[in-house]
Protein backbone atom coordinates (compact mmCIF):
# COMPACT_ATOMS: atom_id res chain seq x y z
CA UNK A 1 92.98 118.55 124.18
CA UNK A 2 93.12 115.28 122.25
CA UNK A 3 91.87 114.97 118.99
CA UNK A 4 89.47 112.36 117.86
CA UNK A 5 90.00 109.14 116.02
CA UNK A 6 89.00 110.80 112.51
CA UNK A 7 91.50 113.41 113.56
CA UNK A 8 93.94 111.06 114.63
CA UNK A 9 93.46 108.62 111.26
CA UNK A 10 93.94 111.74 109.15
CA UNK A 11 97.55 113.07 110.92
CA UNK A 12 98.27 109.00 110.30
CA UNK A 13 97.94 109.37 106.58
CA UNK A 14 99.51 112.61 106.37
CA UNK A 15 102.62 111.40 108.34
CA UNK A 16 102.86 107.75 106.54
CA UNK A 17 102.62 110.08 102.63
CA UNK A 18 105.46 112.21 104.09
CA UNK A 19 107.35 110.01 105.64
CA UNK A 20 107.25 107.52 102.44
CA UNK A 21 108.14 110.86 100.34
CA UNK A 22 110.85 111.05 102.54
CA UNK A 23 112.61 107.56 102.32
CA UNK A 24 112.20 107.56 98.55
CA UNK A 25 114.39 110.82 98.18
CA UNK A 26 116.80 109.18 100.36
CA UNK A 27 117.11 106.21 98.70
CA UNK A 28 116.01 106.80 95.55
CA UNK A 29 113.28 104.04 95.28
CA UNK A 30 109.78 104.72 93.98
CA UNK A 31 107.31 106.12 96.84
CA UNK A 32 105.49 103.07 96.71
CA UNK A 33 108.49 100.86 97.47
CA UNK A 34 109.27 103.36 100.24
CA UNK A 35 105.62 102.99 101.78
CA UNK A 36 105.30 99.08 100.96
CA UNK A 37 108.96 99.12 103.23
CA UNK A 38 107.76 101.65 105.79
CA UNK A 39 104.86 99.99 106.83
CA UNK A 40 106.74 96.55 107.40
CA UNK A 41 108.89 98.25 109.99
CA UNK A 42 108.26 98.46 113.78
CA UNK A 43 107.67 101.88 113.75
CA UNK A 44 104.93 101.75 111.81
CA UNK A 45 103.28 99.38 113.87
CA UNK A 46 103.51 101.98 116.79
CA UNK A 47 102.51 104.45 114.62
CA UNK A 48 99.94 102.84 113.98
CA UNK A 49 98.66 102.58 117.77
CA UNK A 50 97.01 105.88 118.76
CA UNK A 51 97.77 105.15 122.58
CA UNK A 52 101.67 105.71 121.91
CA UNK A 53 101.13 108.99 121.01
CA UNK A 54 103.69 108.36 118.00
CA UNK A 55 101.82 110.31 115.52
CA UNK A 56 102.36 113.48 117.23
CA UNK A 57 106.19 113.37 116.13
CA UNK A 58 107.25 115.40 112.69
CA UNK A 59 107.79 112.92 109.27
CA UNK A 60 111.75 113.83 110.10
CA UNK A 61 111.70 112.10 113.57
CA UNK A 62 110.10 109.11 112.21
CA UNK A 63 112.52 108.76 109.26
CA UNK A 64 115.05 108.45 112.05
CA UNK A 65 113.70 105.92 113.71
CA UNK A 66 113.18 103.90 110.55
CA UNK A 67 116.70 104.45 109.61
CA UNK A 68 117.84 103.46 113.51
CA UNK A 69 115.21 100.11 113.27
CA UNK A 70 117.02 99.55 110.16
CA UNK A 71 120.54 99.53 111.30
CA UNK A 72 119.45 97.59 114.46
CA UNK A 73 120.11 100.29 116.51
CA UNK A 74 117.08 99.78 119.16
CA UNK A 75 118.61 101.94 122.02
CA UNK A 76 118.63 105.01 119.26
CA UNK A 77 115.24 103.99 118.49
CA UNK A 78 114.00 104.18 121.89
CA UNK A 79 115.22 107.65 122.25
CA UNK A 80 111.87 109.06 120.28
């Protein structure tokens, strides 16, 4: 079963919170430095595109493919 686009735009925001929550722990910048840099990365983008299924991945995995876009690491990055 696939869930709608409200569904769909809800698990976005969830995931993008966490996975902002997540990149400020790690490097200690505010949350809203973490989200202003999470959503210039690549990964957003695809998150950000329903068809690629991205936001059916845990905060976690996306974290570590921020951290692999960031360290131009594409083939790690591929790998999720």
């Amino acid at each position: 079963m696939t869930p709608d686009e409200n569904a769909v735009a809800f698990i976005v925001k969830v995931l993008t919170a966490n996975v902002a929550e997540e990149l400020a722990h790690i490097s200690g910048k505010s949350t809203t430095e973490a989200l202003r840099e999470f959503m210039a990365t690549k990964t957003y983008d695809v998150l950000m595109k329903p068809n690629s299924l991205l936001y059916r991945e845990s905060p976690a995995c996306l974290v570590y493919m921020v951290e692999a876009e960031r360290a131009g690491d594409w083939r790690r990055w591929m790998e999720d």
